[in-house]
N, C-alpha and C. Protein backbone atom coordinates (compact mmCIF):
# COMPACT_ATOMS: atom_id res chain seq x y z
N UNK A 1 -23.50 13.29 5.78
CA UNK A 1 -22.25 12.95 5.16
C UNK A 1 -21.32 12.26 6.16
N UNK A 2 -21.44 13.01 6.96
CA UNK A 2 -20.68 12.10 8.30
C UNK A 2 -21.22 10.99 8.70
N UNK A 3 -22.23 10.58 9.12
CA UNK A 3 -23.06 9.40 9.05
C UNK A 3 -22.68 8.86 7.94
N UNK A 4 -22.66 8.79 6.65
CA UNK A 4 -22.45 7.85 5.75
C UNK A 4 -20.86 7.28 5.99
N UNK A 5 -19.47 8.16 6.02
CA UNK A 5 -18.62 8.10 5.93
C UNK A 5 -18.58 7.66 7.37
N UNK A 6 -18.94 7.28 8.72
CA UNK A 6 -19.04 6.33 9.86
C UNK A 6 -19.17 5.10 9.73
N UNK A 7 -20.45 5.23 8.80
CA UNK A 7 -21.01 3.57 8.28
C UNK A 7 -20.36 2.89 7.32
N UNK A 8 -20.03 3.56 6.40
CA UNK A 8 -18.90 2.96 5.36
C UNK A 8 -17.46 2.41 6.26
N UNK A 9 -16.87 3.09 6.96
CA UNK A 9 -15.67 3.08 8.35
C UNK A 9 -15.81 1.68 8.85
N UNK A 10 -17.19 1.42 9.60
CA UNK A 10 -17.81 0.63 10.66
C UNK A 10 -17.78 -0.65 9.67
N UNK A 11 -18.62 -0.53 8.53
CA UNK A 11 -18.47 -1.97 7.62
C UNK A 11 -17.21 -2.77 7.35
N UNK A 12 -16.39 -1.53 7.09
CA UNK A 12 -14.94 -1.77 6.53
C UNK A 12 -13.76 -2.49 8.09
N UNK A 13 -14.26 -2.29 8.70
CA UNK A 13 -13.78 -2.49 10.34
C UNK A 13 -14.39 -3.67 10.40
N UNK A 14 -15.35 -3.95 10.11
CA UNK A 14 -15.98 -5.66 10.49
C UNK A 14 -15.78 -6.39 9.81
N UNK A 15 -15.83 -6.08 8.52
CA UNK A 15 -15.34 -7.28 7.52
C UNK A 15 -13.57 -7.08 7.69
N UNK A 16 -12.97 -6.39 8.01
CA UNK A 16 -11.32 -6.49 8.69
C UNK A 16 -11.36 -7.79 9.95
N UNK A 17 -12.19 -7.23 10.61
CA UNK A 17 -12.01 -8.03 12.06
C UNK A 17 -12.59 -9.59 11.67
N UNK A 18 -13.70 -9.60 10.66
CA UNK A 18 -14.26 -11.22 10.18
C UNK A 18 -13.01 -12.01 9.51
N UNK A 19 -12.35 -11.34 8.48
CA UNK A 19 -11.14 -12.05 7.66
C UNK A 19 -9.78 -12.26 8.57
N UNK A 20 -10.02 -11.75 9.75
CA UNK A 20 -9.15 -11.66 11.08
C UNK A 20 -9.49 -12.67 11.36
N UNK A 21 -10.48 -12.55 12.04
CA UNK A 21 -10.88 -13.64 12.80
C UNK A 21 -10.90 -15.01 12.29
N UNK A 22 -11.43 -15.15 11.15
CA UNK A 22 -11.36 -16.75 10.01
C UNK A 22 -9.93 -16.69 9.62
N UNK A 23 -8.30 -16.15 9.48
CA UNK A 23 -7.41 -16.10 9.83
C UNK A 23 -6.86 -16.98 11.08
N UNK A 24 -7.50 -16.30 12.13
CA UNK A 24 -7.04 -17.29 13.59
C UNK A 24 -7.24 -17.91 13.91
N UNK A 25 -8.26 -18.67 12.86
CA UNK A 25 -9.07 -20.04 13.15
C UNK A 25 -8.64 -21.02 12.34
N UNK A 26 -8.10 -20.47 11.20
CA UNK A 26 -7.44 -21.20 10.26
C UNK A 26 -8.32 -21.42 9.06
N UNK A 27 -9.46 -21.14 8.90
CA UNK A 27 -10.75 -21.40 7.93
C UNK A 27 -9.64 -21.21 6.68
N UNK A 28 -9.28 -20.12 6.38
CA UNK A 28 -8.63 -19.94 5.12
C UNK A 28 -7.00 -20.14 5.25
N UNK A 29 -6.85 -21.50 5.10
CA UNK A 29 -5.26 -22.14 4.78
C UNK A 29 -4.44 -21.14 4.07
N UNK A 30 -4.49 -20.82 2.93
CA UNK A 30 -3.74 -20.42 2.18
C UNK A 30 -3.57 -19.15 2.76
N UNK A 31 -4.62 -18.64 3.41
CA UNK A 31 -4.19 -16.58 3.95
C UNK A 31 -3.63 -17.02 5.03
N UNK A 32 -3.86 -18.36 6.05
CA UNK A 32 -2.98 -18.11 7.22
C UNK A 32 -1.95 -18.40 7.32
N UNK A 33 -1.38 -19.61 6.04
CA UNK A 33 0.17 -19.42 5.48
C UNK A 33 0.69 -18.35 5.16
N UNK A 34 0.17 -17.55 4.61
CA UNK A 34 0.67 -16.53 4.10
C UNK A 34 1.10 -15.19 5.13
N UNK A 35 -0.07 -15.16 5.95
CA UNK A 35 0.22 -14.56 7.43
C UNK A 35 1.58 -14.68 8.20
N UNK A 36 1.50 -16.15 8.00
CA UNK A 36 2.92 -17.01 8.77
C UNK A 36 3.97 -16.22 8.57
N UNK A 37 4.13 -16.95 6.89
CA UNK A 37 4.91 -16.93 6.41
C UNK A 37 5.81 -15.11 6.43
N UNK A 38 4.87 -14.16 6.41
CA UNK A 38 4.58 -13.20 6.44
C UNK A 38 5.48 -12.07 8.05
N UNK A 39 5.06 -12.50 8.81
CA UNK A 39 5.23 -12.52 10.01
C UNK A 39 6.63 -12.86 10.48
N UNK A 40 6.37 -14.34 9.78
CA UNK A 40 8.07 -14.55 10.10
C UNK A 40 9.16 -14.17 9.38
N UNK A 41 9.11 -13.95 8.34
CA UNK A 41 10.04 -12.64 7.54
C UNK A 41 10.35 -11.82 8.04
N UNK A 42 9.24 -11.02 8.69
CA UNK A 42 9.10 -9.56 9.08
C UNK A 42 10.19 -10.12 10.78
N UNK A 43 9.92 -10.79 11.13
CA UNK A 43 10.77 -11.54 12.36
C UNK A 43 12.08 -11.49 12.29
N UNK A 44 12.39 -12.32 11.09
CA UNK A 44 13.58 -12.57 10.64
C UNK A 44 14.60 -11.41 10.38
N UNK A 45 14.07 -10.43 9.96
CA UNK A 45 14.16 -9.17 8.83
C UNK A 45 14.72 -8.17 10.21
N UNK A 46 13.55 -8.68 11.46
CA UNK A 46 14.10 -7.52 12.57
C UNK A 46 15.40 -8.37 13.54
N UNK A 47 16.04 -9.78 13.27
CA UNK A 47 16.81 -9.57 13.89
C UNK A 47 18.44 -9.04 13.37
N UNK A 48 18.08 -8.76 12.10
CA UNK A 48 19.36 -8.25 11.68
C UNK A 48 19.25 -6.73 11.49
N UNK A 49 18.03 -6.28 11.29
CA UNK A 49 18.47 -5.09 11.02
C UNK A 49 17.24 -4.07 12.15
N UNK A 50 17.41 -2.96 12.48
CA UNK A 50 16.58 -1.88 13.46
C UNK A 50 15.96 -1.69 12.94
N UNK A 51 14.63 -1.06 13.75
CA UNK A 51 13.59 -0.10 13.26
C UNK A 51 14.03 0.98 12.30
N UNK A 52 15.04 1.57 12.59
CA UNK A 52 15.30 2.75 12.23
C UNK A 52 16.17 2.76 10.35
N UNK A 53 16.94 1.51 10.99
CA UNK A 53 17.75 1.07 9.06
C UNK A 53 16.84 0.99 8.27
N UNK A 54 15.72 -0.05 8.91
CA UNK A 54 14.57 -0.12 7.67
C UNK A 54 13.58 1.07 7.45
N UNK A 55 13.34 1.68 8.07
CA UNK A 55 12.71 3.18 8.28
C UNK A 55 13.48 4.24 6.90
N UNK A 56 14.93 3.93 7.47
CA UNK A 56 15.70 5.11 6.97
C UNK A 56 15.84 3.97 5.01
N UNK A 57 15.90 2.57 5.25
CA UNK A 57 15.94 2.21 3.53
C UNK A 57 14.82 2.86 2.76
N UNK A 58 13.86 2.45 3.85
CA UNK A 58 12.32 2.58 2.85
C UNK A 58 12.06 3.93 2.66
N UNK A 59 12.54 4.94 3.00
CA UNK A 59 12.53 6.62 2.74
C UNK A 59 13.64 6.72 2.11
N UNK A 60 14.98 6.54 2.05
CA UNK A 60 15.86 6.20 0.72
C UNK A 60 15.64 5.70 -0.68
N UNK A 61 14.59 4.79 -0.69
CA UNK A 61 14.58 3.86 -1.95
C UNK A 61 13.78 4.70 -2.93
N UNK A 62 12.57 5.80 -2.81
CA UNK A 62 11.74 5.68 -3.68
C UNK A 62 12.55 6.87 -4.54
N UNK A 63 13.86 8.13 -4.18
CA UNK A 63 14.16 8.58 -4.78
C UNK A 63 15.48 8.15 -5.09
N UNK A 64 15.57 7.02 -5.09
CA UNK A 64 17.00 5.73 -6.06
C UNK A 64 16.20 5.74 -6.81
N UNK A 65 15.07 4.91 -6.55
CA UNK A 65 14.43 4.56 -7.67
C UNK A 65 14.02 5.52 -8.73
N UNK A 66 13.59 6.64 -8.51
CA UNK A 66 13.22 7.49 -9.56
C UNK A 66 14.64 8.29 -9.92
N UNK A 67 15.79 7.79 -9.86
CA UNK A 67 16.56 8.53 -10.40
C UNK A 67 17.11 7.22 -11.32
N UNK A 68 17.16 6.06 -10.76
CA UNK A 68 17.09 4.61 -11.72
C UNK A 68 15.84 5.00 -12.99
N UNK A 69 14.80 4.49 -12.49
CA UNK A 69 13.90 4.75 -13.93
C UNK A 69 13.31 6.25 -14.26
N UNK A 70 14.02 7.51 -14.30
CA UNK A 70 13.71 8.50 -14.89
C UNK A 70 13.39 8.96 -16.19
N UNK A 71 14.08 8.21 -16.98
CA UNK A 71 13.29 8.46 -18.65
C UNK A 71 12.04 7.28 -18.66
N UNK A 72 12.03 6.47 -18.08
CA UNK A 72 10.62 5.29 -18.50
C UNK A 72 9.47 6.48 -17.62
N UNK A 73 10.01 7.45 -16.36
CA UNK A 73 9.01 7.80 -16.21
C UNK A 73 8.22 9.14 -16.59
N UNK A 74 9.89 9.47 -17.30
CA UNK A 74 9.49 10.84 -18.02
C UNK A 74 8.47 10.88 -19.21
N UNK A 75 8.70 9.86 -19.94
CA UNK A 75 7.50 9.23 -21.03
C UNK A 75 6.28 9.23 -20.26
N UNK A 76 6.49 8.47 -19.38
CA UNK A 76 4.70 7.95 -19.05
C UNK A 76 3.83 9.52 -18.51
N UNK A 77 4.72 10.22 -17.51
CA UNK A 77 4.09 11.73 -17.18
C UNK A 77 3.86 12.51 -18.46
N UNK A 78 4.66 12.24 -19.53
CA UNK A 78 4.58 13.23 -20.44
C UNK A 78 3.59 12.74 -21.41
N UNK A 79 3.01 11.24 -21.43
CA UNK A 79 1.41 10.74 -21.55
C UNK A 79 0.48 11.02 -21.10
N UNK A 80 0.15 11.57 -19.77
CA UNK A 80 -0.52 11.13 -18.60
C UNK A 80 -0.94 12.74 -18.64
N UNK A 81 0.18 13.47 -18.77
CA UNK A 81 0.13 15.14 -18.20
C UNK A 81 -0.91 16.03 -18.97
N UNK A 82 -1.14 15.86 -20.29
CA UNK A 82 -2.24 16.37 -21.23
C UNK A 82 -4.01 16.00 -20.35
N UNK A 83 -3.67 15.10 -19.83
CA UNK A 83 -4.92 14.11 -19.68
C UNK A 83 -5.38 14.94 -18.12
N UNK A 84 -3.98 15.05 -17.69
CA UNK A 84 -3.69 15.69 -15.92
C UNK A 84 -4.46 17.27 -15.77
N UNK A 85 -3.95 17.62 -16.97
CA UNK A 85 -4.51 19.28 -17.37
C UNK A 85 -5.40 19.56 -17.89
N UNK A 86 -6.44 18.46 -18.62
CA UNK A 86 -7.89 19.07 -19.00
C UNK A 86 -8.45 18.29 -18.00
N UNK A 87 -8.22 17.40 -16.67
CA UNK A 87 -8.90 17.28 -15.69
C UNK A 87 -8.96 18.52 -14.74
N UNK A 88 -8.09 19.20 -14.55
CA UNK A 88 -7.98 19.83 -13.44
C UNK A 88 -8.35 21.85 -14.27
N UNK A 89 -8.84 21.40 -15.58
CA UNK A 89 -9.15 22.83 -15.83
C UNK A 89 -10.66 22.82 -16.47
N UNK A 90 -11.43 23.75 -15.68
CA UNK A 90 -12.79 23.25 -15.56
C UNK A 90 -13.72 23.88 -17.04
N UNK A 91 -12.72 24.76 -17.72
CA UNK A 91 -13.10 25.04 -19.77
C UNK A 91 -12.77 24.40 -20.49
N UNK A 92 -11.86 22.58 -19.75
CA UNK A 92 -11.87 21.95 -20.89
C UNK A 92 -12.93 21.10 -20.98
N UNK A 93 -13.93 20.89 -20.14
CA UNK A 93 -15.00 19.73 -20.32
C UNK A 93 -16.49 20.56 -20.88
């Protein structure tokens, strides 16, 4: 099991480092624009604001957000939750 889950790891690591590598070569235009483009945002983005503002937005935002869409998501759990409870109870299958 460990052996498999190494080799699965090891594949996933080379084809990372291949789409890397054809990246820095430029083979694929459109991903290494996008890289750029990408990069330099993230550039841009750090000279106005710290590690720590954007740290502290992005751990702020997801409970704005769920207090913003709380009934769209109270519906969808209260879809989802029937489905949640004969997965996880092993006399309903």
């Amino acid at each position: 099991m460990v052996n498999n889950a190494a080799a699965s790891f090891r594949v996933k690591v080379n084809y990372l480092l291949f789409v890397a590598h054809d990246i820095t070569l430029g083979k694929d235009f459109r991903l290494f624009f996008q890289v750029v483009v990408c990069l330099w945002l993230l550039s841009a983005s750090g000279n106005y604001f710290s590690f720590f503002t954007l740290a502290y937005i992005v751990m702020l935002d997801p409970p704005l957000s769920v207090n913003f869409m709380q009934y769209a998501m109270d519906d969808n759990c209260g879809t989802v939750w029937p489905f949640v409870l004969c997965d996880l109870n092993p006399c309903c299958h």
